[in-house]
Protein backbone atom coordinates (compact mmCIF):
# COMPACT_ATOMS: atom_id res chain seq x y z
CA UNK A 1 -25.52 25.27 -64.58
CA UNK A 2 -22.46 27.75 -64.68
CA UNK A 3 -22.55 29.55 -67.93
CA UNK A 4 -19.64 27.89 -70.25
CA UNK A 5 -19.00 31.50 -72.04
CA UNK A 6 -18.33 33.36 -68.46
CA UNK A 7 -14.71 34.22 -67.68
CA UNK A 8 -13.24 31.49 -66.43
CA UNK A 9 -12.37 31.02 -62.34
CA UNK A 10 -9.28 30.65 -61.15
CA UNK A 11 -8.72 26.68 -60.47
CA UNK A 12 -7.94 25.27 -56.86
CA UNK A 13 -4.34 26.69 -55.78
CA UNK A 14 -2.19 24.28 -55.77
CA UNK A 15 0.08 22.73 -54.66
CA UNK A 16 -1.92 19.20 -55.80
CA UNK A 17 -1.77 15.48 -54.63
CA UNK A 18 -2.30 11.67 -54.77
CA UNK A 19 -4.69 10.65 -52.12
CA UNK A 20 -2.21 7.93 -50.28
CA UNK A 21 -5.50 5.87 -50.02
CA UNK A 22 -6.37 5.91 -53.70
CA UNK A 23 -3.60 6.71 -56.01
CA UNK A 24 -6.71 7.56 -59.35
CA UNK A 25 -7.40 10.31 -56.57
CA UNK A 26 -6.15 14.19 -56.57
CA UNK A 27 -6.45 16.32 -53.87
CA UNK A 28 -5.87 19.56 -53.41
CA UNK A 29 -3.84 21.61 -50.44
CA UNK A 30 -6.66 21.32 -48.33
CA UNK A 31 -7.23 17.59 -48.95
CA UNK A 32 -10.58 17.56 -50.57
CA UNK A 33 -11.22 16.17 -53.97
CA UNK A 34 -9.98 18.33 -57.05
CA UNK A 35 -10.50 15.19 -59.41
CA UNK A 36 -10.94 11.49 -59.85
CA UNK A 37 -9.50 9.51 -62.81
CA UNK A 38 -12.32 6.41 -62.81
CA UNK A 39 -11.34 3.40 -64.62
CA UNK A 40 -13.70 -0.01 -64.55
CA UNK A 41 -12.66 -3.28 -64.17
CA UNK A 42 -11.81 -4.65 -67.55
CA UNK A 43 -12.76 -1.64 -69.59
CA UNK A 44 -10.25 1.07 -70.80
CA UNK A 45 -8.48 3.26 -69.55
CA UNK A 46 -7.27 0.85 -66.76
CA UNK A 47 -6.41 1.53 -62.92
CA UNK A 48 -2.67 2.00 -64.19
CA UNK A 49 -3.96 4.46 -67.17
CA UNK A 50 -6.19 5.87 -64.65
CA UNK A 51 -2.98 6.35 -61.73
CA UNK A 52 -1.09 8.05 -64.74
CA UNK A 53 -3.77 10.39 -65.43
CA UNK A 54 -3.90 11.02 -62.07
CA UNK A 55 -0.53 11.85 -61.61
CA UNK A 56 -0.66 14.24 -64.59
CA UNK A 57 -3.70 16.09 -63.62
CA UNK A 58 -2.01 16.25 -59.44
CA UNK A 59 1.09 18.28 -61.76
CA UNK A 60 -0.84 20.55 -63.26
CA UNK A 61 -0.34 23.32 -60.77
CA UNK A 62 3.67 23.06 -60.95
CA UNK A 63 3.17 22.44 -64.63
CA UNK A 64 1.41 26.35 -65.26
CA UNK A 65 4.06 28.14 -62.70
CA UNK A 66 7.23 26.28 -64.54
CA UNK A 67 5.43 27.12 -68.00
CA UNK A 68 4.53 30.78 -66.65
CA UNK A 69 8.55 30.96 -65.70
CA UNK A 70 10.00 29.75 -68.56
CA UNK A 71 8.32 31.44 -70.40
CA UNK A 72 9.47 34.69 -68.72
CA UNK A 73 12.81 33.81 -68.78
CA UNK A 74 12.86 33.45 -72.76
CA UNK A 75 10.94 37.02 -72.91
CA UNK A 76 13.47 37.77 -70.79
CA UNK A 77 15.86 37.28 -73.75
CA UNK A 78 17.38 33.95 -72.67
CA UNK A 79 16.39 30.87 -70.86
CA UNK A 80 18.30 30.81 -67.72
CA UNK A 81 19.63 27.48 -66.52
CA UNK A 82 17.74 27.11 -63.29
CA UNK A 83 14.14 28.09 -65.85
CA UNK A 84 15.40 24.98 -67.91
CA UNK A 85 16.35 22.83 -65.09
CA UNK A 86 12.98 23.51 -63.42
CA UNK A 87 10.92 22.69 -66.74
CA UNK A 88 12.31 19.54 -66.81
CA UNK A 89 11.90 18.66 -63.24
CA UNK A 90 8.06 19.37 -63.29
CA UNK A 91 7.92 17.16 -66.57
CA UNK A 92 9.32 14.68 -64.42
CA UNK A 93 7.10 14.74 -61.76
CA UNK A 94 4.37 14.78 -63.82
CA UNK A 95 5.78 11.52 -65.47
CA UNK A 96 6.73 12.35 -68.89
């Protein structure tokens, strides 16, 4: 078991997806599994909780490089409009 105190590895590049097949599915740029979002038939979360989560976890990749640019641009001394304009298109994607 990996030791939970190590220094942490860098996460599958990105950029990540929806499996077509299975929409509670990510995968990353190399099509294999990064993560699956179960849900059980009846119980909580379900499959539409489960596609959302999905879709959330798929933007995480675009979510840390707009973060990591934005956040540049306001050390920077000012948020640029393209900066701004990209934050909000990733929060899009990601569906909020």
């Amino acid at each position: 078991m990996p030791d939970p105190l190590a220094a942490p590895k860098a996460p599958t590049p990105g950029p990540w997806r929806l499996d077509p097949d299975d929409p509670t599915a990510v995968l990353g740029p190399n099509g294999l599994y990064v993560a699956e979002c179960a849900f059980f038939f009846g119980a909580e979360p379900e499959e539409t909780e489960a596609c959302a989560n999905a879709r959330l976890i798929a933007a995480a990749p675009d979510l840390l490089a707009t973060l990591r640019g934005l956040v540049a641009a306001v050390e920077a001394g000012a948020v640029a409009a393209p900066a701004l304009a990209e934050a909000r298109a990733a929060l899009a994607r990601a569906g909020g």
